[in-house]
Protein backbone atom coordinates (compact mmCIF):
# COMPACT_ATOMS: atom_id res chain seq x y z
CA UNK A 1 -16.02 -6.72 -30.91
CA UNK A 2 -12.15 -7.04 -30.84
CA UNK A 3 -10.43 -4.01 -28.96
CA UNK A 4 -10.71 -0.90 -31.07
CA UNK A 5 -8.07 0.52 -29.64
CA UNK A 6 -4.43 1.33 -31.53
CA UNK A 7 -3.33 -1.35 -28.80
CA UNK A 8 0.01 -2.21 -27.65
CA UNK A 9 0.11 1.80 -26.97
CA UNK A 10 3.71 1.33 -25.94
CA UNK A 11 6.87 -0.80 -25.80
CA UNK A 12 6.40 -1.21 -22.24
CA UNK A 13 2.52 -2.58 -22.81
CA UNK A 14 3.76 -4.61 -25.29
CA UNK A 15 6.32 -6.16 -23.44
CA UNK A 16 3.45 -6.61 -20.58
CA UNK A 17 0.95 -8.10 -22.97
CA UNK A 18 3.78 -10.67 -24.18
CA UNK A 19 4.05 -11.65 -20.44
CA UNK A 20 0.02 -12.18 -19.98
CA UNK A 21 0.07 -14.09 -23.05
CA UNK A 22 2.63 -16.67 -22.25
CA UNK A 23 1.21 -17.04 -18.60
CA UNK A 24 -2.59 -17.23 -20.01
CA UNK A 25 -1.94 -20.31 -22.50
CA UNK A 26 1.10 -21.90 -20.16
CA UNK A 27 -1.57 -21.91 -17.28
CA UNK A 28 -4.07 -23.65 -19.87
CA UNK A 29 -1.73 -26.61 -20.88
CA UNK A 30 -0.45 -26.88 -17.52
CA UNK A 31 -3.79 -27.29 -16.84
CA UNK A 32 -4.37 -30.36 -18.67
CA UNK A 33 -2.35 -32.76 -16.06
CA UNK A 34 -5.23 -32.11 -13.66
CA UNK A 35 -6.47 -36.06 -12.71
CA UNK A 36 -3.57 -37.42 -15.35
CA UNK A 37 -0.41 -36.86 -13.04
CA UNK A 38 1.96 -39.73 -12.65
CA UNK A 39 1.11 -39.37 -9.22
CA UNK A 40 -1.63 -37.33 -6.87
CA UNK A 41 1.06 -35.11 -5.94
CA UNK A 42 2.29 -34.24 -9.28
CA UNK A 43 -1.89 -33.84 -10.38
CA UNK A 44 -1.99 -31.16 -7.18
CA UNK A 45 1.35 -29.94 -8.52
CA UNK A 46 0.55 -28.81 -11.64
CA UNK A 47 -2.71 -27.58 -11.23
CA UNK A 48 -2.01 -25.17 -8.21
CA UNK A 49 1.09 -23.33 -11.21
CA UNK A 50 -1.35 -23.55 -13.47
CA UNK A 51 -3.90 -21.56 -11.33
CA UNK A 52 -0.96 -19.57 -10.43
CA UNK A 53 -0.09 -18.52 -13.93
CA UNK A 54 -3.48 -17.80 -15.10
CA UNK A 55 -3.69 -15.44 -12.21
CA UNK A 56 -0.56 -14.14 -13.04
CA UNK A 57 -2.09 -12.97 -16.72
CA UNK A 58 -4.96 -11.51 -15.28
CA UNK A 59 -2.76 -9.37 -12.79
CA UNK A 60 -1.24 -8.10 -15.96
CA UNK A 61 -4.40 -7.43 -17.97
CA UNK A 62 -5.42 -5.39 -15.39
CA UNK A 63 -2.82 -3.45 -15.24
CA UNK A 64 -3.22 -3.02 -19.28
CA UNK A 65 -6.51 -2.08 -19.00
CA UNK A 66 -5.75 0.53 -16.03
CA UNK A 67 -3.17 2.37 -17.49
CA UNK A 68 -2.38 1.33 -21.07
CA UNK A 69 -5.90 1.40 -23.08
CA UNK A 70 -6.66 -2.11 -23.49
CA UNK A 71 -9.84 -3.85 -23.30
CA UNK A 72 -11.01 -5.78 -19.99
CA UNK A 73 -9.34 -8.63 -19.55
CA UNK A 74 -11.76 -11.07 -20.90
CA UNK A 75 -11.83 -9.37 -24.10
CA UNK A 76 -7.90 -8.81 -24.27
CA UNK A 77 -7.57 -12.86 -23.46
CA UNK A 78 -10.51 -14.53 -25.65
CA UNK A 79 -11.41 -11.90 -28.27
CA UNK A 80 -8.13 -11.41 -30.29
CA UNK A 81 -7.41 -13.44 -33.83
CA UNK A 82 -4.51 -16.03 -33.08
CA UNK A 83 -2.32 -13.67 -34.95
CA UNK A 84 -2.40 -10.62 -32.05
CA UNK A 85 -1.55 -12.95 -29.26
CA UNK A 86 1.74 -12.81 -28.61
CA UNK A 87 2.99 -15.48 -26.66
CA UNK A 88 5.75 -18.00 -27.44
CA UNK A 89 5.87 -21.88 -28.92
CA UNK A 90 6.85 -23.10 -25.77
CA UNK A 91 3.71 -22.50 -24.23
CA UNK A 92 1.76 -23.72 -27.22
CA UNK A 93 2.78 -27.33 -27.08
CA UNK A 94 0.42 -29.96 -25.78
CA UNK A 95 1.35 -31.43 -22.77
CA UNK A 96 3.43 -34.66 -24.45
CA UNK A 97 4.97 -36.86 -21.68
CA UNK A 98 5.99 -35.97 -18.21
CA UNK A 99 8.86 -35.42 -18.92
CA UNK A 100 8.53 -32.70 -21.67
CA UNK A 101 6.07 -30.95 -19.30
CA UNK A 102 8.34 -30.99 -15.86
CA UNK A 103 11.40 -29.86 -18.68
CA UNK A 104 8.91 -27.05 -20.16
CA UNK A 105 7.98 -26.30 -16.55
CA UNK A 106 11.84 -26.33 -15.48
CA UNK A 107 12.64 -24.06 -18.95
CA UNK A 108 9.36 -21.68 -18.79
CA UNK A 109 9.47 -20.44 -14.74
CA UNK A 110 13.20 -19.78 -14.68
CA UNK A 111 12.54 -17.86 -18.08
CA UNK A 112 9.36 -15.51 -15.41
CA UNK A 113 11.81 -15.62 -12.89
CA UNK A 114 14.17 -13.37 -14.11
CA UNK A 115 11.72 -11.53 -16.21
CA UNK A 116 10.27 -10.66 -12.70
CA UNK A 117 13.46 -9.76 -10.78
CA UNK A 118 14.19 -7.12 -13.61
CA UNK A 119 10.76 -5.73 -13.63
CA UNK A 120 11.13 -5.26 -9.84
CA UNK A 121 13.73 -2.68 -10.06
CA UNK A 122 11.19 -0.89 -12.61
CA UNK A 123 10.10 2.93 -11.33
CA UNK A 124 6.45 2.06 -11.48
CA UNK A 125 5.45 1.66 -8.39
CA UNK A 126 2.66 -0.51 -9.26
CA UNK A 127 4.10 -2.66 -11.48
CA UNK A 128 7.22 -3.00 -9.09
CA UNK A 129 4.39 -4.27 -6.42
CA UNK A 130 3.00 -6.36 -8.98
CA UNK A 131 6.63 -8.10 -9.84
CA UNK A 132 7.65 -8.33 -6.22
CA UNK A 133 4.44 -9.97 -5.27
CA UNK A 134 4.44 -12.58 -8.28
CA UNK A 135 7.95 -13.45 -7.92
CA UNK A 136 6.85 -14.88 -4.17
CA UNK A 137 4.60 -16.91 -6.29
CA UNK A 138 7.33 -17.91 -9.33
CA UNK A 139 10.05 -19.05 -6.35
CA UNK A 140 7.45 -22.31 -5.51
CA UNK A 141 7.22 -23.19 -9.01
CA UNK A 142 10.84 -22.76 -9.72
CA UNK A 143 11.32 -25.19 -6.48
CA UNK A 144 8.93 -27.69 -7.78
CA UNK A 145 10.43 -27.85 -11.01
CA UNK A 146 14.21 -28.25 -9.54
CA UNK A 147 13.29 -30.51 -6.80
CA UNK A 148 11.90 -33.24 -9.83
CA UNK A 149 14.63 -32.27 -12.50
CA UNK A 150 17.10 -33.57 -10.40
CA UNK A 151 15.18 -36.22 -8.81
CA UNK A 152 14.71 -37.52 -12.46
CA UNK A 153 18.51 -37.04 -13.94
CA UNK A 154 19.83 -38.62 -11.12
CA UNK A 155 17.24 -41.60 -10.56
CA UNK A 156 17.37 -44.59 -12.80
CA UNK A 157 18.75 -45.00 -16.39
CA UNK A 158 15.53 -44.90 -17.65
CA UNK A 159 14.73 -41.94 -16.44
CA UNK A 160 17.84 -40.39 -16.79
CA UNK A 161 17.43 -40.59 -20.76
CA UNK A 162 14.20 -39.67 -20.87
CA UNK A 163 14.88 -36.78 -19.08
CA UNK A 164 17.56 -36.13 -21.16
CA UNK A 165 15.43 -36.27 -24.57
CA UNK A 166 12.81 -33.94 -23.29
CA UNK A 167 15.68 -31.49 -22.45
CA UNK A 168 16.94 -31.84 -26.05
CA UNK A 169 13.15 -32.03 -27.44
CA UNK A 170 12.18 -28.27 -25.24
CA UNK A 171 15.48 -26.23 -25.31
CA UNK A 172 15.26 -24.48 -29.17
CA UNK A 173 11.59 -24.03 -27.95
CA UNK A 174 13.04 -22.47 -24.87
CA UNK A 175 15.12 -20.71 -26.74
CA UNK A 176 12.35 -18.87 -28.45
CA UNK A 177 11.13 -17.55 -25.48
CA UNK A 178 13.65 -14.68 -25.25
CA UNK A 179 12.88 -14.04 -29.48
CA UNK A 180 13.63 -10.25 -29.92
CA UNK A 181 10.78 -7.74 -30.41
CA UNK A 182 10.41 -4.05 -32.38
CA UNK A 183 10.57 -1.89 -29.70
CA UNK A 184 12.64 -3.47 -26.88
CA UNK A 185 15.39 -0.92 -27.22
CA UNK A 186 13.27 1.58 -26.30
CA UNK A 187 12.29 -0.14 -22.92
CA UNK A 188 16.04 -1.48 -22.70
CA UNK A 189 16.81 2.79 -22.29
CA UNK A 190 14.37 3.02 -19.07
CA UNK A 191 15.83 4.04 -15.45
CA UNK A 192 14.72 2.44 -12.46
CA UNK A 193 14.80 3.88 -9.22
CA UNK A 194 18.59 2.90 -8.59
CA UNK A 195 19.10 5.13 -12.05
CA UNK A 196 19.89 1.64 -14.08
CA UNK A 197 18.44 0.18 -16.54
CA UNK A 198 16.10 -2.08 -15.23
CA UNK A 199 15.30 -4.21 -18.72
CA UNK A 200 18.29 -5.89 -19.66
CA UNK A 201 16.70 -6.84 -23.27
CA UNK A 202 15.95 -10.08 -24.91
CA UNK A 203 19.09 -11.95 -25.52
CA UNK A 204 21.04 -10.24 -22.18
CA UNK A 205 17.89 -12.59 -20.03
CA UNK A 206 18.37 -15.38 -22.28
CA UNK A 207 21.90 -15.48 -21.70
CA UNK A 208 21.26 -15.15 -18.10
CA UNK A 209 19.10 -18.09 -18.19
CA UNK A 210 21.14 -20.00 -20.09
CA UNK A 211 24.09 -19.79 -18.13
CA UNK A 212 22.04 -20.42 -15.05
CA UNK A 213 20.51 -23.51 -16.37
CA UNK A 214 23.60 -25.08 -17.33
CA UNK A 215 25.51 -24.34 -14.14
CA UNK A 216 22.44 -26.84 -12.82
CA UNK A 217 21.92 -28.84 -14.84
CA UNK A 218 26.10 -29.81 -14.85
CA UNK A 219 25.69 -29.64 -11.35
CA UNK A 220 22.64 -33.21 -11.52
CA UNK A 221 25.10 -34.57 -14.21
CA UNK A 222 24.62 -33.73 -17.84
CA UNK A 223 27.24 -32.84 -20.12
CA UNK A 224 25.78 -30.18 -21.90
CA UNK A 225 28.80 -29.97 -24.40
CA UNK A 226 27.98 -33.64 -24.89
CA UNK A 227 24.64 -32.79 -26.13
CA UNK A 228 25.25 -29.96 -27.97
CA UNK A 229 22.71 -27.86 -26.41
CA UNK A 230 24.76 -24.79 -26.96
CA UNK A 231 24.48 -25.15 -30.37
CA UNK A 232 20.55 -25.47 -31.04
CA UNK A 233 18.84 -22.84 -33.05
CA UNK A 234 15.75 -20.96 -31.20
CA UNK A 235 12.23 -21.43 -31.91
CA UNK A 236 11.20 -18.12 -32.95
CA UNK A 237 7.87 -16.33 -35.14
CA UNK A 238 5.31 -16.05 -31.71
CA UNK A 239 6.47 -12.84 -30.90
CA UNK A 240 5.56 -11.46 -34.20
CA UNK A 241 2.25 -13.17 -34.24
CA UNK A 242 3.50 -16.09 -36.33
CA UNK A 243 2.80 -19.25 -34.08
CA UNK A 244 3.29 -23.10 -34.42
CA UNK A 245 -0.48 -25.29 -35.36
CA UNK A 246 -1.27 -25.69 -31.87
CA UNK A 247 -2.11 -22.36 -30.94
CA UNK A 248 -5.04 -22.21 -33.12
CA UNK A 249 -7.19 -25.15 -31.93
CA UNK A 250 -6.13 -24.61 -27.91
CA UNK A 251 -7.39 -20.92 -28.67
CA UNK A 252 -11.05 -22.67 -30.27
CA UNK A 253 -10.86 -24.84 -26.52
CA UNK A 254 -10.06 -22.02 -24.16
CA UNK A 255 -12.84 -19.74 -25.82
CA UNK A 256 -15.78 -21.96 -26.20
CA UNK A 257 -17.79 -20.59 -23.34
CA UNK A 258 -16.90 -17.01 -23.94
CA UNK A 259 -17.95 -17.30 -27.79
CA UNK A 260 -21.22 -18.22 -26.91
CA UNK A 261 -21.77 -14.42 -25.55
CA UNK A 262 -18.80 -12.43 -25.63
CA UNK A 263 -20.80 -9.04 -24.31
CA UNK A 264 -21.67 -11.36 -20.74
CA UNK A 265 -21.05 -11.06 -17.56
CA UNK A 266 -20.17 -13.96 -14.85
C-alpha cells in the first residue's frame, strides 16, 4: 500500500524528497547508455553517475524515512502514483542523442552541485555529512561533463552545432529545474551554523547557475546573446506533480520487478 502517512511532513522533507526524485529517475535514464556509448569510455562514463545518482536518492530516502515519516525507501521510490513524484522534466527525457545527454548531464550536475554546497552549510548535522560527502561524488561528474562540453564546442563544425542544438533543445528544460515550490520560503528563513541562511531559494540557485554556465560556456566559444538563451521560458509543472508523457511509461519500466510483490524483501 502507498505511504499512509500525511507525507512531505515539512518544507524541508519536501525539498529532500524533490532531490531523491530527480536523482532516482536521472540515474535511470542515465542508465540507458550502458553498452550504447559512442565509445567504451563514455559507456563506463555514464553508468558509474548513473550508479552514483541512484545512490545519491537512496541516501536521501533514508534520511526521509529516519527522521521525516516516510515509508522505506523502496516504497517511497516505486509505490507512489506518477502524480506524487516530484522530480523535474529534465530528468524525464529519454536519452535522445549524445549530445542532449552530455548537455542534460552538463545542465543537471551543476544544477546538484550547488544544491549541495548550500545544504552543507545546513545545521543538521546529518544532513550536512550527507551533502559534504555527496558533493565529493557530484565534483567527478561535474568534471566529466566539462571535460566533453568543451571537447565538443571546440572540436569540429559538426560537432560544434550539434552541440549547440542540444544546448538550445535542454536549457528551458534546465530551466525548470529550479521551478518554485509552496513552501520554500519557509526553508529560505532557516539559519545555518554561520547564523545565515543556508537555502538561498529557487530562482537565487538558478541564477547562480545560470550565470555560472554562461561564464563557461563564453569561455569554449558560444555567444549566448547570439542564441538567445537568456530569453527561453522554463519548463515548469514537475514540481507540482504535473509531468511531461515520459514519466509515466519510465515509471511502468523502473517498477516492473517491484510490482510483482511490493511487500518483498531482496
Amino acid at each position: 500500500m502507498p505511504n499512509s502517512h500525511p507525507f512531505p511532513s515539512s518544507p524541508l522533507a519536501r525539498y529532500l524528497l524533490q532531490i531523491a526524485d530527480d536523482q532516482l529517475v536521472m540515474g535511470h535514464r542515465n542508465s540507458e547508455w550502458t553498452g550504447l556509448g559512442p565509445i567504451l569510455e563514455e559507456d563506463i562514463a555514464f553508468s558509474s553517475v548513473a550508479q552514483d545518482q541512484v545512490g545519491h536518492a537512496l541516501a536521501f530516502y533514508e534520511y526521509l524515512q529516519a527522521e521525516c515519516g516516510a515509508d522505506d525507501p523502496d516504497q517511497t521510490a516505486f509505490n507512489r502514483p506518477e502524480n506524487q513524484m516530484l522530480c523535474n522534466g529534465l530528468v524525464e527525457q529519454p536519452i535522445g542523442d549524445y549530445a542532449f545527454s552530455l548537455v542534460r548531464h552538463w545542465c543537471y550536475d551543476h544544477a546538484v552541485r550547488l544544491r549541495y554546497e548550500s545544504l552543507s552549510g545546513i545545521e543538521n548535522k546529518t544532513l550536512q555529512s550527507i551533502a559534504v560527502k555527496l558533493q565529493g561524488e557530484v565534483k567527478y561528474h561535474t568534471f566529466h561533463a566539462d571535460t566533453w562540453m568543451k571537447s565538443l564546442l571546440q572540436g569540429s563544425e559538426e560537432s560544434r552545432l550539434r552541440m549547440i542544438s542540444a544546448i538550445k533543445e535542454v536549457w528551458p528544460l534546465a530551466l525548470g529545474v529550479f521551478e518554485s515550490w509552496v513552501g520554500e520560503e519557509n526553508l529560505s528563513t532557516e539559519m545555518g551554523p554561520n547564523g545565515q541562511a543556508w537555502y538561498p531559494g529557487e530562482a537565487a540557485l538558478r541564477l547562480q547557475w545560470q550565470e555560472q554556465a554562461f561564464q563557461s560556456l563564453q569561455a569554449w566559444g558560444v555567444d549566448v546573446d547570439q542564441w538567445a538563451l537568456s530569453k527561453l521560458e522554463p519548463v515548469l509543472g514537475g514540481r507540482q506533480g504535473f509531468h511531461t508523457e515520459h514519466l509515466a511509461p519510465l515509471l511502468e519500466e523502473m517498477t516492473a520487478v517491484f510490482r510483482l510483490d511490493p511487500q518483498a524483501e531482496w
